[in-house]
C-alpha atoms as a PDB file:
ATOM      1  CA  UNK A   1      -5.944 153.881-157.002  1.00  0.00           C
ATOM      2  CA  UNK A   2      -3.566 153.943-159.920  1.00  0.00           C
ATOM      3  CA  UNK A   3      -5.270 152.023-162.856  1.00  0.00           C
ATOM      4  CA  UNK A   4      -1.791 150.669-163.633  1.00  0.00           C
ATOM      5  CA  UNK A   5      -0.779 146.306-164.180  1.00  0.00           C
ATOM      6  CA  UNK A   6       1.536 145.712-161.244  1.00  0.00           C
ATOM      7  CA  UNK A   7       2.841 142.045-161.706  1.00  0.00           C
ATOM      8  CA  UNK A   8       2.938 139.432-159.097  1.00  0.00           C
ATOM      9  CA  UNK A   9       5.493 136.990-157.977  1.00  0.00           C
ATOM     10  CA  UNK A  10       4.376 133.228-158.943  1.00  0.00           C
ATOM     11  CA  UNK A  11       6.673 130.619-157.184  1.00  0.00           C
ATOM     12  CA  UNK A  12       5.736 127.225-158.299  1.00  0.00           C
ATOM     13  CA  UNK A  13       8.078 124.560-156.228  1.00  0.00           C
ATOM     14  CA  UNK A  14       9.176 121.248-155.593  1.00  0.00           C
ATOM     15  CA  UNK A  15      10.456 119.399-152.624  1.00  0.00           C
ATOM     16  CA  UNK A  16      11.669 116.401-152.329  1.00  0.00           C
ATOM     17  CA  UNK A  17      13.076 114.405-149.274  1.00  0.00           C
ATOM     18  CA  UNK A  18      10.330 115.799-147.671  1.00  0.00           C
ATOM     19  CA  UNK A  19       9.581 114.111-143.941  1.00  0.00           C
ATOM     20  CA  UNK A  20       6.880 111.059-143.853  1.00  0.00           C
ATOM     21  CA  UNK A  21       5.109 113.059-140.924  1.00  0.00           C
ATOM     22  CA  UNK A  22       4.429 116.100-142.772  1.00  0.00           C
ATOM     23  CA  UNK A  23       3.169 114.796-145.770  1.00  0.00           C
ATOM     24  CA  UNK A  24       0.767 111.929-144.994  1.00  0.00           C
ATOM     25  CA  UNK A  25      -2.340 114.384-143.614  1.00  0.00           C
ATOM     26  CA  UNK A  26      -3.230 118.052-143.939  1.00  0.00           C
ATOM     27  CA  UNK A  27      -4.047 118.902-140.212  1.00  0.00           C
ATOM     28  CA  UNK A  28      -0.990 120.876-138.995  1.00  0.00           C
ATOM     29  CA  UNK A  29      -0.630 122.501-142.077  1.00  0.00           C
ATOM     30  CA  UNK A  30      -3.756 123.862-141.824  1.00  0.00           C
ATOM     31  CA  UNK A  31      -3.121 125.409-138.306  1.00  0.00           C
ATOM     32  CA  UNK A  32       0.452 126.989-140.268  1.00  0.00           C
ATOM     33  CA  UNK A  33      -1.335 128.509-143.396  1.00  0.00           C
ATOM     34  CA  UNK A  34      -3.641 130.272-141.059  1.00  0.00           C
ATOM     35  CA  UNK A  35      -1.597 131.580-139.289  1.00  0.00           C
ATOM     36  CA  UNK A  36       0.642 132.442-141.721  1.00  0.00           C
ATOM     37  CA  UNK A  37      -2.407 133.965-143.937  1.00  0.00           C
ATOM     38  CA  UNK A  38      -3.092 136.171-140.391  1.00  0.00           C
ATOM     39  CA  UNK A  39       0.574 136.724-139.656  1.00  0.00           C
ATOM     40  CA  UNK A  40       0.974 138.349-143.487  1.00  0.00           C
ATOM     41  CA  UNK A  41      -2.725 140.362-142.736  1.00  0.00           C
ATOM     42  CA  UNK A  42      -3.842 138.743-146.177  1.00  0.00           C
ATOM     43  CA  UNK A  43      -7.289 137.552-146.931  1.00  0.00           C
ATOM     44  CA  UNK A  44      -8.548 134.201-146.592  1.00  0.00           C
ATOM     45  CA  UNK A  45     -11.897 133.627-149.246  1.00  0.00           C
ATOM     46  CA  UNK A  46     -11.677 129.812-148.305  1.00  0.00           C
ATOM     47  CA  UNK A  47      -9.984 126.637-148.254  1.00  0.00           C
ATOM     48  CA  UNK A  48     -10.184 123.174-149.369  1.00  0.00           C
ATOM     49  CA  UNK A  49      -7.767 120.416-148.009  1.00  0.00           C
ATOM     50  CA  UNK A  50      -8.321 116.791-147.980  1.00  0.00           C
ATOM     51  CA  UNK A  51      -6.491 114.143-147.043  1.00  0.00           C
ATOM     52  CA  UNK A  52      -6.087 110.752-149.479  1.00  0.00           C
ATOM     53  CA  UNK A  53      -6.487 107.220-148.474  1.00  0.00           C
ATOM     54  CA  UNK A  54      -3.446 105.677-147.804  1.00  0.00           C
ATOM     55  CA  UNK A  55      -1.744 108.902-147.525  1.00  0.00           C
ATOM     56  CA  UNK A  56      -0.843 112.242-148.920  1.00  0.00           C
ATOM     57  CA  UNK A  57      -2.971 115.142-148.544  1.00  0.00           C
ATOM     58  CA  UNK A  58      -3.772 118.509-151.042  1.00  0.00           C
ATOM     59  CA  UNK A  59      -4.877 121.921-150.057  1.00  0.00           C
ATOM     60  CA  UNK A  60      -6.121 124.918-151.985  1.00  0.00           C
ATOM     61  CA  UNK A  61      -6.260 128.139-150.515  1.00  0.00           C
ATOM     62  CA  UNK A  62      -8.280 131.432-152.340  1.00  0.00           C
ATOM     63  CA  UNK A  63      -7.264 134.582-151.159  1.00  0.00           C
ATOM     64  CA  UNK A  64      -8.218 138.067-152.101  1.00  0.00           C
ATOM     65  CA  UNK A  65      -4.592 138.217-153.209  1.00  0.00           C
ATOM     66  CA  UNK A  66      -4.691 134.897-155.048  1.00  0.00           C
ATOM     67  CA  UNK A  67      -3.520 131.746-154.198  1.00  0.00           C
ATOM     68  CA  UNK A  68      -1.694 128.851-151.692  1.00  0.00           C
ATOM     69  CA  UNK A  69      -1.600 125.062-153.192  1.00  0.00           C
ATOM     70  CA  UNK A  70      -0.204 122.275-152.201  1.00  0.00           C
ATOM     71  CA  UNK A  71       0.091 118.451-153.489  1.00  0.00           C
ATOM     72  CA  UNK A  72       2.133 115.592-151.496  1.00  0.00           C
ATOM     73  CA  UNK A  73       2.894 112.214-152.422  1.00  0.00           C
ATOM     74  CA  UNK A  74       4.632 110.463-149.282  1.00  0.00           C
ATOM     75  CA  UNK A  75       5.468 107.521-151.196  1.00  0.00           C
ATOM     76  CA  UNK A  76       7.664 109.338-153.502  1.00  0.00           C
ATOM     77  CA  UNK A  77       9.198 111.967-149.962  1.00  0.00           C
ATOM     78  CA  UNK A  78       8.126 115.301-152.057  1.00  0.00           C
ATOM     79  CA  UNK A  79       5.439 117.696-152.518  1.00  0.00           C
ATOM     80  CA  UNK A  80       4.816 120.411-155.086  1.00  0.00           C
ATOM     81  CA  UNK A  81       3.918 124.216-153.828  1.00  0.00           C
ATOM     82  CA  UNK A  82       2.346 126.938-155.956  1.00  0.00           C
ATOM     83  CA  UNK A  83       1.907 130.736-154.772  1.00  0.00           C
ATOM     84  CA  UNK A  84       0.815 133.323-156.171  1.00  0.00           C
ATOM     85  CA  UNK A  85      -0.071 136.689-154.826  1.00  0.00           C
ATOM     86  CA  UNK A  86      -1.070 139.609-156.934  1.00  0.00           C
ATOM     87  CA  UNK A  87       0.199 143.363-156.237  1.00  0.00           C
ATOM     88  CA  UNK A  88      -3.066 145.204-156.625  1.00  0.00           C
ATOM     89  CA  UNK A  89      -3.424 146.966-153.510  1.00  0.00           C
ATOM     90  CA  UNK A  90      -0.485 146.668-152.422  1.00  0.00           C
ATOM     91  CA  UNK A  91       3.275 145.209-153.181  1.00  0.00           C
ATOM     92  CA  UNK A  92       3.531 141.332-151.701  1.00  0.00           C
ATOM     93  CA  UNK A  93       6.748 140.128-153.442  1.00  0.00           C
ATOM     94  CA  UNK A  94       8.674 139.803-150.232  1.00  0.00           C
ATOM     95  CA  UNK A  95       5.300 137.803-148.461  1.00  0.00           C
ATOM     96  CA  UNK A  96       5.577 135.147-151.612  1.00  0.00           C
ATOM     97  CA  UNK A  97       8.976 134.812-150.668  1.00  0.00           C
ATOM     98  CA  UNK A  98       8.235 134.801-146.970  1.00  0.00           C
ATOM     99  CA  UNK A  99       5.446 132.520-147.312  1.00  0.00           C
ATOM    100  CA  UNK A 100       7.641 130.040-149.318  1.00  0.00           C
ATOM    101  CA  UNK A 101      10.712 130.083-147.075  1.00  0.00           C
ATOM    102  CA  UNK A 102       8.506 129.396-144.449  1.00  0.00           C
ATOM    103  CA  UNK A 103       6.640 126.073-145.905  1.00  0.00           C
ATOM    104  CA  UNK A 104      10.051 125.086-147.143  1.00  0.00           C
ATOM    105  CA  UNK A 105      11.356 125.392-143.709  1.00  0.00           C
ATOM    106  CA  UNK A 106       7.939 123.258-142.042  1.00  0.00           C
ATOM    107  CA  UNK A 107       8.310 120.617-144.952  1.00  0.00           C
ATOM    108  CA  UNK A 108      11.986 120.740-144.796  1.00  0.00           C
ATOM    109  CA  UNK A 109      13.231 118.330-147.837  1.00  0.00           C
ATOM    110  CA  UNK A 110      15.284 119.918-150.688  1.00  0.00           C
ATOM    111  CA  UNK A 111      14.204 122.122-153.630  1.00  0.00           C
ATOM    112  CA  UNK A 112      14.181 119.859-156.566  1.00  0.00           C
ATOM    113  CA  UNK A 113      12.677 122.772-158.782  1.00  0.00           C
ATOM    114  CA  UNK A 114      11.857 126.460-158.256  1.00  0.00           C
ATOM    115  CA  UNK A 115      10.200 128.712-161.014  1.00  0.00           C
ATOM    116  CA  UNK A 116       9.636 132.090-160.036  1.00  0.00           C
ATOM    117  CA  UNK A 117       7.474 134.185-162.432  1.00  0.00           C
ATOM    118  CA  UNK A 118       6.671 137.740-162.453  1.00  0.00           C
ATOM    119  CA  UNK A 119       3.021 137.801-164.060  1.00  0.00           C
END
């Protein structure tokens, strides 16, 4: 294994317009991640999600890789998204971008703001 820094692609999003029925409560995005985490053979250390009274849910994922997090707010239609995966064993640019494209196409909505850091 080379002992050399490969940066990692940090997308920090969000979306607004976002569907009622995908942001009030956690439970089918927890069925997506996973399989999403499987799909992308990446390594799932554990999740928290939780869903708020009244509405609106977050959800941290740890991977071996990094991270998956994301925040709704149904009153306001929009939801902020943070991933992060690291390029230590192995180059996962194209799976942060993979991984985003597909939650922005489950939440729908539009992209309000998109930061994408190499770090």
């Amino acid at each position: 294994m080379s002992n050399i820094y490969k940066e990692g692609l940090h997308i920090l999003a969000t979306l607004k317009e976002v569907a009622m029925d995908k942001l009030s409560t956690y439970e089918s995005f927890a069925l997506l991640i996973q399989a999403l985490i499987t799909a992308h053979d990446l390594k799932d250390l554990g999740s928290v999600f939780h869903n708020f009274e009244g509405g609106g849910f977050t959800a941290v994922v740890c991977l071996s890789e990094s991270h998956i997090s994301i925040h709704t707010w149904p009153e306001y239609a929009l939801l902020n998204m943070d991933i992060y995966l690291s390029n230590f064993s192995r180059v996962n640019d194209a799976v942060v971008e993979q991984l985003f494209a597909a939650l922005q196409d489950y939440f729908g909505g539009v992209v309000h703001d998109l930061v994408k850091v190499k770090r």
